[in-house]
Every structure is written in C-alpha cells, then in structure tokens.
N, C-alpha and C. Protein backbone atom coordinates (compact mmCIF):
# COMPACT_ATOMS: atom_id res chain seq x y z
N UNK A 1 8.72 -18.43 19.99
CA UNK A 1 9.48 -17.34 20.59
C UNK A 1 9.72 -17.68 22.06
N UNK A 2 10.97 -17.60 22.52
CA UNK A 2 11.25 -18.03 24.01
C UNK A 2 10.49 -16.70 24.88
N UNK A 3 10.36 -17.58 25.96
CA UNK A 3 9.52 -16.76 27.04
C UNK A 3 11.24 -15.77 27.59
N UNK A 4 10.22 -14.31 27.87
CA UNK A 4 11.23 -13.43 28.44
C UNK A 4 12.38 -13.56 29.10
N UNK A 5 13.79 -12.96 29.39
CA UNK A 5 14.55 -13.75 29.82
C UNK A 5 15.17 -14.87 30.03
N UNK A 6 14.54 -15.31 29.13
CA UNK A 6 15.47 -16.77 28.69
C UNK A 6 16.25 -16.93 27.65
N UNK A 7 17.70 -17.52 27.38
CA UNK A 7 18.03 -17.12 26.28
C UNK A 7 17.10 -18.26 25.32
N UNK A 8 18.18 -17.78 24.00
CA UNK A 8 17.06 -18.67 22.32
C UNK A 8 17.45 -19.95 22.46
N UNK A 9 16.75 -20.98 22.20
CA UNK A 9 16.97 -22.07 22.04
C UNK A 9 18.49 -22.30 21.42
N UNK A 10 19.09 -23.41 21.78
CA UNK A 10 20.80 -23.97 21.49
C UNK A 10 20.24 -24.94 20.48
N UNK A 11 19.85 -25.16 19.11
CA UNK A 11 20.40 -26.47 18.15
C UNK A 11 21.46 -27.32 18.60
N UNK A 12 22.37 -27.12 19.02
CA UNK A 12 23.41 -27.83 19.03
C UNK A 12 23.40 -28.44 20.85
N UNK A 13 22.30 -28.36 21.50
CA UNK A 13 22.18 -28.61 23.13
C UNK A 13 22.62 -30.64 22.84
N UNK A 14 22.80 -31.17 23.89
CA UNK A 14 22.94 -32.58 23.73
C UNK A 14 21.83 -33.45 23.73
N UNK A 15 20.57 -32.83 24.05
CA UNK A 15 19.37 -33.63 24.07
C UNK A 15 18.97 -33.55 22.80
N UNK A 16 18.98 -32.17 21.79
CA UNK A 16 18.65 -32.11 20.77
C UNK A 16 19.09 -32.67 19.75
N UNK A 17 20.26 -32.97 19.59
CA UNK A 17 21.28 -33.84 19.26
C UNK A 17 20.64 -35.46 19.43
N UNK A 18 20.66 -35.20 20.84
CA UNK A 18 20.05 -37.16 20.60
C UNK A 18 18.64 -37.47 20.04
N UNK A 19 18.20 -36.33 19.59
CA UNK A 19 16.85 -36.36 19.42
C UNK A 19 16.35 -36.41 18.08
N UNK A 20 17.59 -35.62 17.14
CA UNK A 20 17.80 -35.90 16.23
C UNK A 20 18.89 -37.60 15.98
N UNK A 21 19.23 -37.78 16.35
CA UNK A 21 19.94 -39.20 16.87
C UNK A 21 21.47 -39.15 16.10
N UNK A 22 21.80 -37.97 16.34
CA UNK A 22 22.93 -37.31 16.06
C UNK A 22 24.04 -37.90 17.03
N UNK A 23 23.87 -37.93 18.48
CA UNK A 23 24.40 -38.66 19.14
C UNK A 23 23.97 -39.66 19.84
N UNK A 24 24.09 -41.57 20.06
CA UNK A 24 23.70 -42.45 20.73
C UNK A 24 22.99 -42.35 22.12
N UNK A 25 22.09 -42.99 22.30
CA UNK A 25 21.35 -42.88 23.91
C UNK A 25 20.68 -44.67 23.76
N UNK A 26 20.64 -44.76 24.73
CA UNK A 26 19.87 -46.14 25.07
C UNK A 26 18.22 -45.38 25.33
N UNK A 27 17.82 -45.41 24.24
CA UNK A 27 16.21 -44.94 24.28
C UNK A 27 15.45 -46.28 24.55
N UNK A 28 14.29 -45.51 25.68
CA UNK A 28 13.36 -46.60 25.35
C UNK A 28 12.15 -46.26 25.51
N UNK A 29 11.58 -44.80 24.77
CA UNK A 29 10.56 -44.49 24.46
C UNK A 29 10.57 -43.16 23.31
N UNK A 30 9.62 -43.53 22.69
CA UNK A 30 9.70 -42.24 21.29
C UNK A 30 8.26 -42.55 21.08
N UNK A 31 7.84 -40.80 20.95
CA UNK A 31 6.44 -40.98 20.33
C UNK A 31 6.78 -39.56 19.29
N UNK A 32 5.35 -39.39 18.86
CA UNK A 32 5.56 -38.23 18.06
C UNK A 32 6.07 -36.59 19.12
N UNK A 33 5.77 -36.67 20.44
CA UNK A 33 5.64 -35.80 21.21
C UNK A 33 7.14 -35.75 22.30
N UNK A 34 7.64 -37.06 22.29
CA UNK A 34 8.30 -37.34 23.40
C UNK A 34 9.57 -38.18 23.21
N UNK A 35 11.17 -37.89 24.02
CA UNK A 35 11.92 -39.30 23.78
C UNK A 35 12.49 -39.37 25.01
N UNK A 36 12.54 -40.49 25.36
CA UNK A 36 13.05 -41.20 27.18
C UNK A 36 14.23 -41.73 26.92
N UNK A 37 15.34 -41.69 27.80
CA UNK A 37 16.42 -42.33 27.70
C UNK A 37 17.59 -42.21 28.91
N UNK A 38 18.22 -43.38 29.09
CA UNK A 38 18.63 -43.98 30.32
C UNK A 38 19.78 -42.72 30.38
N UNK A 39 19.80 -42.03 31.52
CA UNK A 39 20.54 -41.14 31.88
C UNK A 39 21.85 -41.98 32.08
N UNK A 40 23.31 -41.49 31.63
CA UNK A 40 24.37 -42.02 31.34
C UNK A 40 25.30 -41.79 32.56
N UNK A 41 24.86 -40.75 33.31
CA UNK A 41 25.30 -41.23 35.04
C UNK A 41 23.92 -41.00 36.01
N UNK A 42 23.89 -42.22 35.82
CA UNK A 42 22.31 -42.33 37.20
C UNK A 42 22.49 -42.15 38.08
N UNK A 43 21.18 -41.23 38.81
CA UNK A 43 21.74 -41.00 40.72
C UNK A 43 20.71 -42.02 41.31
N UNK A 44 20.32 -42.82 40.58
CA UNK A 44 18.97 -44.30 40.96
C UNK A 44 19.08 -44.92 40.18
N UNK A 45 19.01 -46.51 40.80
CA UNK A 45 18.52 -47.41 39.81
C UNK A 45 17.67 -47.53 38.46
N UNK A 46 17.11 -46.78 38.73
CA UNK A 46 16.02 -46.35 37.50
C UNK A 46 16.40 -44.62 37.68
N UNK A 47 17.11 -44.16 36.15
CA UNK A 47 17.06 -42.85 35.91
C UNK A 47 17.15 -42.40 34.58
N UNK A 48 15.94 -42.04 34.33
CA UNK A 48 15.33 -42.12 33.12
C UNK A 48 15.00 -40.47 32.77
N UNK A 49 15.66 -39.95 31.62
CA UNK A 49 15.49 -38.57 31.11
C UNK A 49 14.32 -38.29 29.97
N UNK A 50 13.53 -37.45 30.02
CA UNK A 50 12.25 -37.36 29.35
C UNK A 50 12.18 -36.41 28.87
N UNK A 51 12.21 -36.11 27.35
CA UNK A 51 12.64 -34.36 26.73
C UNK A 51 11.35 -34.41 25.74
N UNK A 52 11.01 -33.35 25.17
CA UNK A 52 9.89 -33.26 24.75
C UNK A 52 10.63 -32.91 23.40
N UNK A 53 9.90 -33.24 22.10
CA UNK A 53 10.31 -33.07 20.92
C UNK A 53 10.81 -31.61 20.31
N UNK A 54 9.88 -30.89 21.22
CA UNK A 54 10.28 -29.66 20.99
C UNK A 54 11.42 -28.74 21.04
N UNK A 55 11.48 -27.62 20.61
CA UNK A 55 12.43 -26.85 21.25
C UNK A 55 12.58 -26.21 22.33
N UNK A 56 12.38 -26.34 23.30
CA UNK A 56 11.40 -25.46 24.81
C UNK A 56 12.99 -25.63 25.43
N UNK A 57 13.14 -24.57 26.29
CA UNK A 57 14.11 -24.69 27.38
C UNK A 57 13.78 -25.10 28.83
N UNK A 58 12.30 -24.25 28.95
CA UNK A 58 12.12 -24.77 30.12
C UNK A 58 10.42 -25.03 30.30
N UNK A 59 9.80 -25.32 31.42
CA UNK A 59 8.49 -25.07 31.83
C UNK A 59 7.74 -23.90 31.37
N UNK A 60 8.21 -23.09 31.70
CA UNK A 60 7.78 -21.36 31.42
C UNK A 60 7.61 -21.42 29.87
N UNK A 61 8.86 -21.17 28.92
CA UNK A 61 8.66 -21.36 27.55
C UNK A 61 8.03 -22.66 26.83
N UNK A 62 7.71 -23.76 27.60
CA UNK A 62 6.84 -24.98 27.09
C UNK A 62 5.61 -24.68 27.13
N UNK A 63 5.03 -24.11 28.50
CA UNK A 63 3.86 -23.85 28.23
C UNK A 63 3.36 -22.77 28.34
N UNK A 64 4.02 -21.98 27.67
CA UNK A 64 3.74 -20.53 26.60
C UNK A 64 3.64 -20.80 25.26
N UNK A 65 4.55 -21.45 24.81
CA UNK A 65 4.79 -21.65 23.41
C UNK A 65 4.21 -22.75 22.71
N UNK A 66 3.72 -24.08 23.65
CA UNK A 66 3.53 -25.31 22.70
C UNK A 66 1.84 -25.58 22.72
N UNK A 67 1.91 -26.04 21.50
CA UNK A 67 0.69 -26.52 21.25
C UNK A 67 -0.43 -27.31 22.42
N UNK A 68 -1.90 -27.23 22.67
CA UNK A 68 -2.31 -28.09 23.87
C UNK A 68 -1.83 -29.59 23.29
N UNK A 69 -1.41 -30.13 22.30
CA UNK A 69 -0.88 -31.34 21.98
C UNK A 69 -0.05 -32.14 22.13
N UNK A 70 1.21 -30.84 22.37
CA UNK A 70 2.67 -31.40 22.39
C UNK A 70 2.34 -30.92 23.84
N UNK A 71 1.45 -30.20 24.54
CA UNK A 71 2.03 -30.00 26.19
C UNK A 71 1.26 -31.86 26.99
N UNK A 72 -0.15 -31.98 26.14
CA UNK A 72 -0.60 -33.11 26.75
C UNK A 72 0.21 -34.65 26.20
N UNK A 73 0.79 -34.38 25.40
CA UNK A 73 1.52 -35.53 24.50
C UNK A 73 2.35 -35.91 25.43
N UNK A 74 3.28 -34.78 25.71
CA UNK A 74 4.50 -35.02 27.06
C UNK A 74 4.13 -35.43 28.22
N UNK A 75 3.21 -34.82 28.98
CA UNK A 75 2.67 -35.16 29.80
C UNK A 75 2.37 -37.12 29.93
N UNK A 76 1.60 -36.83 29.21
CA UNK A 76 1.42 -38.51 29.15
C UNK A 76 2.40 -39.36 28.64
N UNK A 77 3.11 -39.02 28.03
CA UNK A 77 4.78 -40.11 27.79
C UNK A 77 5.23 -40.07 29.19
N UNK A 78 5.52 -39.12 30.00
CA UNK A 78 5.80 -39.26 30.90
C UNK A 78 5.02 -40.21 32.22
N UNK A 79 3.93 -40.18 32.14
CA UNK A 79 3.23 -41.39 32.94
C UNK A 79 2.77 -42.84 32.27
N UNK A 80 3.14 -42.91 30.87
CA UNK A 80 3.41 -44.17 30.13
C UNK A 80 4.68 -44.45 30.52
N UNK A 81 5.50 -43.82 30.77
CA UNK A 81 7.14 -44.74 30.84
C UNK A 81 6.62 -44.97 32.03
N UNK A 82 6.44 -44.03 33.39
CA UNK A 82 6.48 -44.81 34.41
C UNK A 82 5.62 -45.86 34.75
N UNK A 83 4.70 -46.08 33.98
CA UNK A 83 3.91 -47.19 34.14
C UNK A 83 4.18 -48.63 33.50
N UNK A 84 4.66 -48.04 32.69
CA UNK A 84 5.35 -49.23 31.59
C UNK A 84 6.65 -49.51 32.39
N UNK A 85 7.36 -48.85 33.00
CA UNK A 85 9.09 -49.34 34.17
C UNK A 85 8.22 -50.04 35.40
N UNK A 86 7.13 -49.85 35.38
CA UNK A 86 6.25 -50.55 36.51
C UNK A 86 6.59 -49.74 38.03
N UNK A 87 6.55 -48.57 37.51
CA UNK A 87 7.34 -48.09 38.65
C UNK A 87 6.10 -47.24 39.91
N UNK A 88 4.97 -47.56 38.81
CA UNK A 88 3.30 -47.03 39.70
C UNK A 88 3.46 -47.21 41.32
N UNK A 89 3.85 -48.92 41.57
CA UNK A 89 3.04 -49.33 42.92
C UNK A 89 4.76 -49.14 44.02
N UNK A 90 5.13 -49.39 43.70
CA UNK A 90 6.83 -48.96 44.18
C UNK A 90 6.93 -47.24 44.44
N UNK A 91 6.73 -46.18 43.91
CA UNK A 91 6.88 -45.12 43.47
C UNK A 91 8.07 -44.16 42.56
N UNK A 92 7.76 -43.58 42.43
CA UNK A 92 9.01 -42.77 41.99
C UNK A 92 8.69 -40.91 41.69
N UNK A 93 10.10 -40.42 41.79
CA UNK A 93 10.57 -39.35 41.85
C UNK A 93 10.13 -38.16 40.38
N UNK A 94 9.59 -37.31 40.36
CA UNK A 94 10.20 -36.56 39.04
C UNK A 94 10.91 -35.26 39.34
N UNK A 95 11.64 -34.82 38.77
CA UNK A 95 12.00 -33.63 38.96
C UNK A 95 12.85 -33.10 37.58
N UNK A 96 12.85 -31.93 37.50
CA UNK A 96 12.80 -30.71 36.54
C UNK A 96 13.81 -30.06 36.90
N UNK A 97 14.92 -29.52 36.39
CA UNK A 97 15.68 -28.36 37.00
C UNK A 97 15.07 -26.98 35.91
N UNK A 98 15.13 -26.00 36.17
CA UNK A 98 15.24 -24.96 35.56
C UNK A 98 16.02 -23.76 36.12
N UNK A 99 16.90 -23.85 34.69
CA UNK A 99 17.58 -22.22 35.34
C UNK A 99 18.75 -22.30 35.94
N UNK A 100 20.08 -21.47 36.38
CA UNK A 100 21.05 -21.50 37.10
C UNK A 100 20.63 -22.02 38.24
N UNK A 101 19.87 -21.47 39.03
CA UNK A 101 20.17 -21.54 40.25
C UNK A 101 19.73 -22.97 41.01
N UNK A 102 18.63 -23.66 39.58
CA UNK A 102 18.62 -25.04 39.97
C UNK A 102 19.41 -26.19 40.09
N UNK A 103 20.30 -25.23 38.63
CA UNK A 103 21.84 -26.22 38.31
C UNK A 103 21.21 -27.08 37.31
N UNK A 104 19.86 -26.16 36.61
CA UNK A 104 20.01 -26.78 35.33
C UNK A 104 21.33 -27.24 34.13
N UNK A 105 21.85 -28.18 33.89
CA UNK A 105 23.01 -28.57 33.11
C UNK A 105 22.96 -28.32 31.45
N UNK A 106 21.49 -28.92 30.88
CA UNK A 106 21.24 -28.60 29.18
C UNK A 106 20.12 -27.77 28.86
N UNK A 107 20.48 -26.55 28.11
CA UNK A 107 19.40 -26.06 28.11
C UNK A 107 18.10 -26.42 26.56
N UNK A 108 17.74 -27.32 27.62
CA UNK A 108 16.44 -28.31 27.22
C UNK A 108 15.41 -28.90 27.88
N UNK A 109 14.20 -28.25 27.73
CA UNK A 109 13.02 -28.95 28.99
C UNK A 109 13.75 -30.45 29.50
N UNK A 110 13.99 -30.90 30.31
CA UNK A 110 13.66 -32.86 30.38
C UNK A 110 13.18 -32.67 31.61
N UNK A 111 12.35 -33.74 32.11
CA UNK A 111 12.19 -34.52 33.28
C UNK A 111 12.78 -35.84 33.77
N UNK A 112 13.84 -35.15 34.97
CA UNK A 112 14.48 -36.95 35.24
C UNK A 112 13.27 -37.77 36.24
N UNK A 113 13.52 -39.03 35.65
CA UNK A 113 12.49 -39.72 36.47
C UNK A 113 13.52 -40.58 37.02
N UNK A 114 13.28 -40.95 38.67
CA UNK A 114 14.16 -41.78 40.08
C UNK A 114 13.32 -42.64 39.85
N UNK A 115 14.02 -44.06 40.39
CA UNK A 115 13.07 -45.31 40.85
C UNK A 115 14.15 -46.24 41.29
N UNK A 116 13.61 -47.32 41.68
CA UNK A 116 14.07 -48.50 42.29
C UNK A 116 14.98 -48.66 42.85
N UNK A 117 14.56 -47.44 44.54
CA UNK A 117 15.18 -47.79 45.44
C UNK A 117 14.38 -46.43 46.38
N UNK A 118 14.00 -46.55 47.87
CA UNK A 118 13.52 -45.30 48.79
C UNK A 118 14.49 -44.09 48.73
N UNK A 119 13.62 -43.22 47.71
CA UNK A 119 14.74 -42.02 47.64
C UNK A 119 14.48 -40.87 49.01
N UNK A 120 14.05 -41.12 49.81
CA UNK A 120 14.22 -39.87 51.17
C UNK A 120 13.37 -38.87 50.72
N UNK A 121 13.98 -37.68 51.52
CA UNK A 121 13.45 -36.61 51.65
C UNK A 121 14.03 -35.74 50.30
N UNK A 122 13.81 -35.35 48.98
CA UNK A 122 14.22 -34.43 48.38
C UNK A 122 14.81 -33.11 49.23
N UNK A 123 14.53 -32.50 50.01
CA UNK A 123 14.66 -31.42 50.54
C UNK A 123 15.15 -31.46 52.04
N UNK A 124 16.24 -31.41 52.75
CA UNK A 124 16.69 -31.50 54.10
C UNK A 124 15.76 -30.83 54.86
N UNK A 125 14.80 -31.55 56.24
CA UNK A 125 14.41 -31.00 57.05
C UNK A 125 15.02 -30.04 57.68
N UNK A 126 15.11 -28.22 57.98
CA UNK A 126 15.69 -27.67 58.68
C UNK A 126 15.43 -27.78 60.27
C-alpha cells in the first residue's frame, strides 16, 4: 500500500518496463533485489541509475512498505556497483529525487549515481 499522499504505483512507469526488460537499457547490474543501468542522457561520466525491484515510488513508501530484505538488498547493490565502477577511492555522488518539487521525472524509487569527474558543490553557496 503506498505511503499517504502519494499516488499508486504506475505499471507502465519506464523503469518498470526496463525491469521487466520490456524496454532495452545497457544494464550492468541485476540481483534478486536490484537493477543498475547507464542513464541514457548522463550529466557525468559515470551515470548510473539504481531502481529497486520493487514497486516503491519513493523513499517514504520503500521504507514503509518493503521487506528488511529488499530495503538491505538495495542498499548494498548500490555500494557493490560503486565499488565494482571503482569509483570508492575517486568518489562519487548519489542522489534521489522525490516528488515535484525535486523534479522527480519517473515515478519510481532510483538512485542516480555521478562519477568520473569533480562534481562541485551540489547546492550553490548563498
């Protein structure tokens, strides 16, 4: 059941779609919990999208709704890719949109992961 105020999950969203492999992605991670795949306009050298198997829209309804399995499953796909892109000693970025006002685009948990190159300040010093 989606967490309050959120609408119901979309079947037909584009992550879900690739997840079912309904539509093509250059994947390069799948577990039972997790699928990674090369974002098709990158804002970094390395930009890598991370959706959880589930149906979750966002943070809030992921971890309300999912199992401690599928929340630790994700979790750790997500620090296996970046370790496996070797992206540990270099660093890199994650970030989450949720919601309008983030300018969330699909409504589908992912985490984009930045790398390979000094991404600045996320946030303009005022």
């Amino acid at each position: 059941m989606p967490v309050s105020g959120l609408p119901p999950y979309d079947d037909t969203n584009i992550f879900a779609r690739i997840s079912r492999k309904e539509i093509p992605a250059n994947i390069i991670y799948e577990d039972e919990w997790a699928l990674a795949f090369h974002d098709i306009n990158p804002q970094a050298p390395v930009h890598v999208l991370v959706i959880p198997k589930g149906k979750y829209c966002s943070f809030a309804d992921f971890s309300a709704s999912a199992s401690p399995e599928e929340i630790a499953g994700f979790i750790r796909a997500v620090g296996k890719i970046a370790k496996d892109l070797g992206l540990e000693a270099p660093g890199y970025r994650l970030l989450s949109n949720m919601g309008m006002h983030s300018g969330q685009e699909v409504p589908h948990l992912h985490v984009h992961l930045f790398a390979g190159r000094p991404l600045g300040r996320m946030i303009p010093e005022r």
